[in-house]
PDB file of N, CA and C in Angstrom:
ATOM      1  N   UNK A   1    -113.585-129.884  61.672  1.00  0.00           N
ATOM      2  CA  UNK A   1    -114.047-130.704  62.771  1.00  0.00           C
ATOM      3  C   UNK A   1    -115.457-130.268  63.130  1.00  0.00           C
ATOM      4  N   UNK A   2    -116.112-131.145  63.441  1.00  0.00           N
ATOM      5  CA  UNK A   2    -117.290-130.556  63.894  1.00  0.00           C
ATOM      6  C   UNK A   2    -118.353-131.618  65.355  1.00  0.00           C
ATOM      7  N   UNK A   3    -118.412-130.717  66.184  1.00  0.00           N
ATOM      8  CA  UNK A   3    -119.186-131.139  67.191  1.00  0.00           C
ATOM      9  C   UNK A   3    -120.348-130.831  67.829  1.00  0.00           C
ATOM     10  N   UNK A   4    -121.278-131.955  68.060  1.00  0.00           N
ATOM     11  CA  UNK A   4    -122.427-132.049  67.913  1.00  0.00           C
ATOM     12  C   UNK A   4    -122.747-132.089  69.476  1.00  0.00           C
ATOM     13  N   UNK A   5    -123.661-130.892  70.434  1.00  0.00           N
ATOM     14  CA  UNK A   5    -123.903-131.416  71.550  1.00  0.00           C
ATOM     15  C   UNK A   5    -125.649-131.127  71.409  1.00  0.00           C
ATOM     16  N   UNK A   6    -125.976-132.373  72.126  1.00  0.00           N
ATOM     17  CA  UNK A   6    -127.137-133.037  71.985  1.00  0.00           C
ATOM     18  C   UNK A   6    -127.294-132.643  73.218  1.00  0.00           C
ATOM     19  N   UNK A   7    -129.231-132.281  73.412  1.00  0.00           N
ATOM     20  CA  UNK A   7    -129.996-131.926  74.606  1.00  0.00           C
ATOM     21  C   UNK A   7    -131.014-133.275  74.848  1.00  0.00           C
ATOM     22  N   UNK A   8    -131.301-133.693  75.619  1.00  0.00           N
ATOM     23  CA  UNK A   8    -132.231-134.352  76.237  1.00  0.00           C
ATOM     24  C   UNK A   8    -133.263-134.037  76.333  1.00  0.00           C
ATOM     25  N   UNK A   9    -134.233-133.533  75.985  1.00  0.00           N
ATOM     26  CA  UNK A   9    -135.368-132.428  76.103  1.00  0.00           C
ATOM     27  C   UNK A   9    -136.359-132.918  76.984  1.00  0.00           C
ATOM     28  N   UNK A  10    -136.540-134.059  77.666  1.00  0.00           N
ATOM     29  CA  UNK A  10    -137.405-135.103  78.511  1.00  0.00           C
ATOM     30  C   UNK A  10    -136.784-134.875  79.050  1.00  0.00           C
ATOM     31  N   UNK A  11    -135.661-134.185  79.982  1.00  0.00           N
ATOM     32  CA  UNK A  11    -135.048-134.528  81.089  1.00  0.00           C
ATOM     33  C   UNK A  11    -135.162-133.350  82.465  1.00  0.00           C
ATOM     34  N   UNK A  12    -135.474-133.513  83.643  1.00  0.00           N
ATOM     35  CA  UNK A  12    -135.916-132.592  84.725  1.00  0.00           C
ATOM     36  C   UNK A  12    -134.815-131.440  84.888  1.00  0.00           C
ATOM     37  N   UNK A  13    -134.035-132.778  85.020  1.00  0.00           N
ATOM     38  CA  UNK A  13    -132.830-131.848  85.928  1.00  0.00           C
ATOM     39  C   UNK A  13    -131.594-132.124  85.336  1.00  0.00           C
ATOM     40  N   UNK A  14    -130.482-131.624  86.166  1.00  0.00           N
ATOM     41  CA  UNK A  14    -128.853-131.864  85.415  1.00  0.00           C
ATOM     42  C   UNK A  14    -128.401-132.942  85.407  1.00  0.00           C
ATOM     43  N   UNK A  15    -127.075-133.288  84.563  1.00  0.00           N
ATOM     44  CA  UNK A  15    -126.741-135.036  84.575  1.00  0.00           C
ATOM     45  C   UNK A  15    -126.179-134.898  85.714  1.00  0.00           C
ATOM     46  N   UNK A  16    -125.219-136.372  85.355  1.00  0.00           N
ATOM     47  CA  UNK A  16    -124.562-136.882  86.487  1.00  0.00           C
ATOM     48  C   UNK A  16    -123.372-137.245  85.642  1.00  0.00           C
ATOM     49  N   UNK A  17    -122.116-137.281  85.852  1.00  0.00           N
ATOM     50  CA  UNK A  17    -121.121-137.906  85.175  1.00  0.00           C
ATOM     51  C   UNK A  17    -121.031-138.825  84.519  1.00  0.00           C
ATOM     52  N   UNK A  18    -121.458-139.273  83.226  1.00  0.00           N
ATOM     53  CA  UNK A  18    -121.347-140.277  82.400  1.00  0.00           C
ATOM     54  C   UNK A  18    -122.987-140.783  81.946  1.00  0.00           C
ATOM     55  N   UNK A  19    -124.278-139.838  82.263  1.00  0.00           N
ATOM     56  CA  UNK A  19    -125.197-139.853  81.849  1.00  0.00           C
ATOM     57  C   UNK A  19    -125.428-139.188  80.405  1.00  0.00           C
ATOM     58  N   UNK A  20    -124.407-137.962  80.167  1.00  0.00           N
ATOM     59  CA  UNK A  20    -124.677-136.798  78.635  1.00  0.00           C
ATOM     60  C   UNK A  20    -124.187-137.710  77.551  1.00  0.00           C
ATOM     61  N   UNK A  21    -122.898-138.073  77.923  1.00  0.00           N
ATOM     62  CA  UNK A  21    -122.575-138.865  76.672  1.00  0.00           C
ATOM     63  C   UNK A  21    -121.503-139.800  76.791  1.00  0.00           C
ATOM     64  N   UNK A  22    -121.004-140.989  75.631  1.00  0.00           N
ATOM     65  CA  UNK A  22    -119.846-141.461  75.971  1.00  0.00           C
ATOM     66  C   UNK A  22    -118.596-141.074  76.270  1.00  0.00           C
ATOM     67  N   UNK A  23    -118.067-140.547  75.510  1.00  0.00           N
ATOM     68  CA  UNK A  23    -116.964-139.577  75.063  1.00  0.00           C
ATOM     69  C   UNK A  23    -116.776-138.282  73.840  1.00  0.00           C
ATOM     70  N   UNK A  24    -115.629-137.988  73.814  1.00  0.00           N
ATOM     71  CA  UNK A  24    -115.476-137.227  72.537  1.00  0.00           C
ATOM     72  C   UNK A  24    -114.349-137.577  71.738  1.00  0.00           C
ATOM     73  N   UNK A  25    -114.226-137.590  70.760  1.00  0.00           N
ATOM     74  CA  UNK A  25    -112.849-137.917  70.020  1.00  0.00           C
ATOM     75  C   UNK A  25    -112.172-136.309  69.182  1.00  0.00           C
ATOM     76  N   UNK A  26    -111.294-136.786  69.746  1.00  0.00           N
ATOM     77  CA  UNK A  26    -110.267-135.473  68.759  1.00  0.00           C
ATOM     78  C   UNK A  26    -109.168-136.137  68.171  1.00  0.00           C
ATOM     79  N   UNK A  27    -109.086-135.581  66.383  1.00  0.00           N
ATOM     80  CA  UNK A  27    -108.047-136.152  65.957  1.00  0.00           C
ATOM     81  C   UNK A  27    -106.509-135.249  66.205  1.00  0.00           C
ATOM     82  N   UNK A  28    -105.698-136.023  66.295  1.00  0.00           N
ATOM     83  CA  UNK A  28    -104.249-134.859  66.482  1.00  0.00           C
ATOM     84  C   UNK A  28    -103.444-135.716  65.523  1.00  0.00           C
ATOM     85  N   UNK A  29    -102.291-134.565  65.687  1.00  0.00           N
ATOM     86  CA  UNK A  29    -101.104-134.382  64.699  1.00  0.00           C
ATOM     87  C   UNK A  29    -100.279-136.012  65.556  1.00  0.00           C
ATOM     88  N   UNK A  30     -99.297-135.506  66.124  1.00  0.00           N
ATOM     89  CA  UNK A  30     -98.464-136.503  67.172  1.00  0.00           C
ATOM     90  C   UNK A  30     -98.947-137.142  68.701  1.00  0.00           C
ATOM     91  N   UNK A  31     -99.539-137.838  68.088  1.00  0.00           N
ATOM     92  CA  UNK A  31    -100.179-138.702  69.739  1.00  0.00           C
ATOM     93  C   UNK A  31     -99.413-138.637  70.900  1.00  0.00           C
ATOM     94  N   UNK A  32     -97.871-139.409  70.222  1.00  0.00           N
ATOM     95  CA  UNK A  32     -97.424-139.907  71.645  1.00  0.00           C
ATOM     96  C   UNK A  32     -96.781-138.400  72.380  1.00  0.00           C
ATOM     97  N   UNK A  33     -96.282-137.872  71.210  1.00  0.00           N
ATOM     98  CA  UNK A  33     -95.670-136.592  72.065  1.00  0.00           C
ATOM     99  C   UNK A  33     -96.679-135.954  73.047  1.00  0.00           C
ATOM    100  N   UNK A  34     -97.780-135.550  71.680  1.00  0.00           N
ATOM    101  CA  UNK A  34     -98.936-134.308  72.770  1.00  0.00           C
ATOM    102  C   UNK A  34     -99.408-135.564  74.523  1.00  0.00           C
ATOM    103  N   UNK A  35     -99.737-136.668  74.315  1.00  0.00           N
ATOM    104  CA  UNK A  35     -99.894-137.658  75.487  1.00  0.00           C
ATOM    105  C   UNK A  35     -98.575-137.217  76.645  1.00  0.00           C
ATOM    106  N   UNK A  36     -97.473-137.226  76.076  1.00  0.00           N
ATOM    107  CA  UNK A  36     -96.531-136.902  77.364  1.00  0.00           C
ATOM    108  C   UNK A  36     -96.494-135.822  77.757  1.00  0.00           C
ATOM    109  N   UNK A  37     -96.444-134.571  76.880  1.00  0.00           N
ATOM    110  CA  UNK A  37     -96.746-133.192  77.441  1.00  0.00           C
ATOM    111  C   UNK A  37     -98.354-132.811  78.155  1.00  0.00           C
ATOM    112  N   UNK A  38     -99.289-133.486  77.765  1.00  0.00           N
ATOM    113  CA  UNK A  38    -100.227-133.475  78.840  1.00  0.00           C
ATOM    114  C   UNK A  38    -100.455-134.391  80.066  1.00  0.00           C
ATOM    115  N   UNK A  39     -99.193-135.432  80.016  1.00  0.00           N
ATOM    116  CA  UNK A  39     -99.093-136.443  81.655  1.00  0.00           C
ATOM    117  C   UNK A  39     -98.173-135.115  81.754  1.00  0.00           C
ATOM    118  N   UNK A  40     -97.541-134.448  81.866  1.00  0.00           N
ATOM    119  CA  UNK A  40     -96.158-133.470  82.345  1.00  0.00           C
ATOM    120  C   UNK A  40     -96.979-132.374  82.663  1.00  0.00           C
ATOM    121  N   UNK A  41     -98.089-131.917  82.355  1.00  0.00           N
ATOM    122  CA  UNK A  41     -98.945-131.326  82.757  1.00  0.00           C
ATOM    123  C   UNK A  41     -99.789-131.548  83.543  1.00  0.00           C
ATOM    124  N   UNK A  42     -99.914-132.880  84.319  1.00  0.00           N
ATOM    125  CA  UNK A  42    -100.831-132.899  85.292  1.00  0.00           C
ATOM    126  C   UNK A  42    -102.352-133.695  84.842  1.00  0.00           C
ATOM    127  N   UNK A  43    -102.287-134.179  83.408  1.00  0.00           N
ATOM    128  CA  UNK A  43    -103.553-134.226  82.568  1.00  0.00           C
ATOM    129  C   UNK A  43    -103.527-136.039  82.859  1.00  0.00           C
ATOM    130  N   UNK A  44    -104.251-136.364  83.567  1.00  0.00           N
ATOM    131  CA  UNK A  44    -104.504-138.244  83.698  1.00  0.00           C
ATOM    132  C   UNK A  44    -104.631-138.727  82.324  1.00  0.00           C
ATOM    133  N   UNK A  45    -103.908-139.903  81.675  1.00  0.00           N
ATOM    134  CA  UNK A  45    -104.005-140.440  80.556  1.00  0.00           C
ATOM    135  C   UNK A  45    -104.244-142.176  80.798  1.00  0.00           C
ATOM    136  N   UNK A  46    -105.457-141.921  80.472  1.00  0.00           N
ATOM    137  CA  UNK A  46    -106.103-143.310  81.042  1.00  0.00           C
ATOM    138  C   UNK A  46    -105.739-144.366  80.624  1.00  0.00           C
ATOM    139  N   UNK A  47    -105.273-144.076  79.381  1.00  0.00           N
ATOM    140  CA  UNK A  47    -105.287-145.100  78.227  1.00  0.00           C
ATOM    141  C   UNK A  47    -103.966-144.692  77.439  1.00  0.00           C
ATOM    142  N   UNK A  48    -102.451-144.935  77.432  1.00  0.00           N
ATOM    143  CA  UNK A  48    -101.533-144.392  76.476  1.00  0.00           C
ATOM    144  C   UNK A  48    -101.939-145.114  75.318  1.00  0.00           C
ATOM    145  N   UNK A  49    -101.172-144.389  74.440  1.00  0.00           N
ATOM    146  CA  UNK A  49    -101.302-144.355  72.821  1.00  0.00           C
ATOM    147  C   UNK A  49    -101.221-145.931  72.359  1.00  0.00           C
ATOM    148  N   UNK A  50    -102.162-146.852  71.545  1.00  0.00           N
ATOM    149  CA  UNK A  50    -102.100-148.122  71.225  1.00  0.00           C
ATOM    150  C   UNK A  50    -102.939-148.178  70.191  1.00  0.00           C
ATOM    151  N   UNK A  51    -102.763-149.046  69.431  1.00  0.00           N
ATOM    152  CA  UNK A  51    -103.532-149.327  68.245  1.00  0.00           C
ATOM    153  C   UNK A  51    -104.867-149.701  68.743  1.00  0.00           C
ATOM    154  N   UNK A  52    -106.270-149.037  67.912  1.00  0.00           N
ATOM    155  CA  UNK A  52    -107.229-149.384  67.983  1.00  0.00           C
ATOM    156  C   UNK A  52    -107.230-150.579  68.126  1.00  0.00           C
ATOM    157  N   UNK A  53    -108.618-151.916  68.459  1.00  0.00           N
ATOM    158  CA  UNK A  53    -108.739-153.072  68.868  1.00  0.00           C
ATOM    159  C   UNK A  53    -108.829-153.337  66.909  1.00  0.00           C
ATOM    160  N   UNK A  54    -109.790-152.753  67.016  1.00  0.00           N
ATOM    161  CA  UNK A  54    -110.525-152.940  65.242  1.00  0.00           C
ATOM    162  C   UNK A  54    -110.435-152.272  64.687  1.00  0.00           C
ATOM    163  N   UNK A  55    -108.896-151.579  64.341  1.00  0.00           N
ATOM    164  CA  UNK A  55    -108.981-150.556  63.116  1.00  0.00           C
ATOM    165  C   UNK A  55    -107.418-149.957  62.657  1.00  0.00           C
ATOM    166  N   UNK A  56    -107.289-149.009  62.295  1.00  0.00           N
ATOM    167  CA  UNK A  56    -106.140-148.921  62.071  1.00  0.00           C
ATOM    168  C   UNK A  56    -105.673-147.353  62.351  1.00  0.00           C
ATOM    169  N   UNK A  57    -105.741-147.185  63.243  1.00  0.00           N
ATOM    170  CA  UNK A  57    -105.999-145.961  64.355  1.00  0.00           C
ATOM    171  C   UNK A  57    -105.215-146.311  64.975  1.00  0.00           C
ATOM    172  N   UNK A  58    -104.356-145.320  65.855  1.00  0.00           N
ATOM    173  CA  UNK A  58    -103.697-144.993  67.236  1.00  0.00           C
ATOM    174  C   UNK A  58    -104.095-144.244  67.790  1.00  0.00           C
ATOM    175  N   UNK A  59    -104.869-145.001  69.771  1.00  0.00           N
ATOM    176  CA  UNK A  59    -105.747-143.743  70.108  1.00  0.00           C
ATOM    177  C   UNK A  59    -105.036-143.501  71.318  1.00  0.00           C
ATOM    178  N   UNK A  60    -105.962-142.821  72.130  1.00  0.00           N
ATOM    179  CA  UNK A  60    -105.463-142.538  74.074  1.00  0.00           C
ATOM    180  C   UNK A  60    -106.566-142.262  74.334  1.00  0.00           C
ATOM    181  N   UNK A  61    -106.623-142.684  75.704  1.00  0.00           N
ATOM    182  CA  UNK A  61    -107.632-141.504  76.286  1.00  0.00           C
ATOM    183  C   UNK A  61    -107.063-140.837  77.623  1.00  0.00           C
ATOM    184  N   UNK A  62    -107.840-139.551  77.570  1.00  0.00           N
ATOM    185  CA  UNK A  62    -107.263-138.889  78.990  1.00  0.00           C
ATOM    186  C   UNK A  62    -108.820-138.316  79.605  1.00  0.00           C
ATOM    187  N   UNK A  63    -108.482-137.705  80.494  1.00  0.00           N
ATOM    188  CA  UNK A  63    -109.672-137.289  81.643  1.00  0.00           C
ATOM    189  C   UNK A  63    -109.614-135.642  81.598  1.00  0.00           C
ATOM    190  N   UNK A  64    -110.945-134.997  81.509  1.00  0.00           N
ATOM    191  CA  UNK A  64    -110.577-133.656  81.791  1.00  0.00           C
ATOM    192  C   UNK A  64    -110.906-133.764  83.056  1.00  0.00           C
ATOM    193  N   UNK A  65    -110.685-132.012  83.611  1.00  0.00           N
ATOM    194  CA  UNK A  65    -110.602-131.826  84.907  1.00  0.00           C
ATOM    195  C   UNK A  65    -112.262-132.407  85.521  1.00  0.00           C
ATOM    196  N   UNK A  66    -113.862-132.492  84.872  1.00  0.00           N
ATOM    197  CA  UNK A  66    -114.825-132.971  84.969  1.00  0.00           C
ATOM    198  C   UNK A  66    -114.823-134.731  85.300  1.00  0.00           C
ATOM    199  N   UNK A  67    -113.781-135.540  84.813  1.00  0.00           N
ATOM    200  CA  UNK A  67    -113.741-136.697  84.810  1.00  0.00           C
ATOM    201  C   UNK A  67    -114.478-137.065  83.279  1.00  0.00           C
ATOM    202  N   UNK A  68    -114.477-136.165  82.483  1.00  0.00           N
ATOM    203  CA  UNK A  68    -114.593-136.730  81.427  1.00  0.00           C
ATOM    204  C   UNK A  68    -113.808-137.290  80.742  1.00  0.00           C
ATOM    205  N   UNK A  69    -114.269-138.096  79.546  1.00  0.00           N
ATOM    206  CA  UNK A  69    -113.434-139.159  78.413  1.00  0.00           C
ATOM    207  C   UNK A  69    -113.532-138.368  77.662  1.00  0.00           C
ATOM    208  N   UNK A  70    -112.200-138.184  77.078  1.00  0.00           N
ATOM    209  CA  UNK A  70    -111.426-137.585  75.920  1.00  0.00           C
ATOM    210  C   UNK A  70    -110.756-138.852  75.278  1.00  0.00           C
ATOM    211  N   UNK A  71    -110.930-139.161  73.562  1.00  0.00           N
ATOM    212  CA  UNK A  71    -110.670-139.862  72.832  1.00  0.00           C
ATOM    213  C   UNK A  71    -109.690-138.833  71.905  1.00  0.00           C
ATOM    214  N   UNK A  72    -108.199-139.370  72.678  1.00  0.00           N
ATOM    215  CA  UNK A  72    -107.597-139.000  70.758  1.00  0.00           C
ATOM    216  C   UNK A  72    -106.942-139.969  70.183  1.00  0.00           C
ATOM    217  N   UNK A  73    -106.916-139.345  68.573  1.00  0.00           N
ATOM    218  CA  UNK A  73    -106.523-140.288  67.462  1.00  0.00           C
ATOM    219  C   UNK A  73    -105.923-140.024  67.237  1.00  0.00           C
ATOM    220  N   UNK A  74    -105.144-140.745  66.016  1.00  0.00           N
ATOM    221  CA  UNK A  74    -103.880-140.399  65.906  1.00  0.00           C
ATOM    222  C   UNK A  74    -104.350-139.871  63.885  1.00  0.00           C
ATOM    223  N   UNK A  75    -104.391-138.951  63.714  1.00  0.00           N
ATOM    224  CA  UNK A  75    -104.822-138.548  62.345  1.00  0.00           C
ATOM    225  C   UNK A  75    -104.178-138.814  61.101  1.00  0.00           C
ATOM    226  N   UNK A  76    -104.558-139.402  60.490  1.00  0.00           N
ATOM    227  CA  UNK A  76    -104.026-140.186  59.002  1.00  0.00           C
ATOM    228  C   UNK A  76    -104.052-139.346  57.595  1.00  0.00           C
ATOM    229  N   UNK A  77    -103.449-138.387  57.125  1.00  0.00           N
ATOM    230  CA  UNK A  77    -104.265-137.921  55.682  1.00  0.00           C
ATOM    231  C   UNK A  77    -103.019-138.425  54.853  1.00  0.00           C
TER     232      UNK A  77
END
């Protein structure tokens, strides 16, 4: 896996929630399970597990404690 965090180098000061980036995606093993053990944990799941619009993916999204977007997939090999 690999993740890429990007600096702004023109920029004064700190963001604001939803200025750094869109989201992040992580692929996982079992969607729907790990999705219920993190609603049972307290973890907001914005989005339960559904087939991508355009693809052939099963995603979710949930919120970290920041109000960030977390994208997971459902991983295919």
């Amino acid at each position: 896996m690999t993740l890429e965090l990007v600096a702004n180098w023109d920029r004064d000061g700190g963001y604001e929630l939803g200025e750094a980036y869109g989201h992040i995606a992580i692929a996982v093993g079992s969607i729907d399970s790990l999705c219920e053990k993190l609603a049972a944990l307290g973890v907001p799941v914005l989005c339960p597990p559904r087939p991508q619009q355009h693809g052939a993916h099963i995603v979710a999204f949930i919120e970290d404690p920041d109000g960030h977007l977390i994208e997971l997939m459902n991983k295919r090999y």
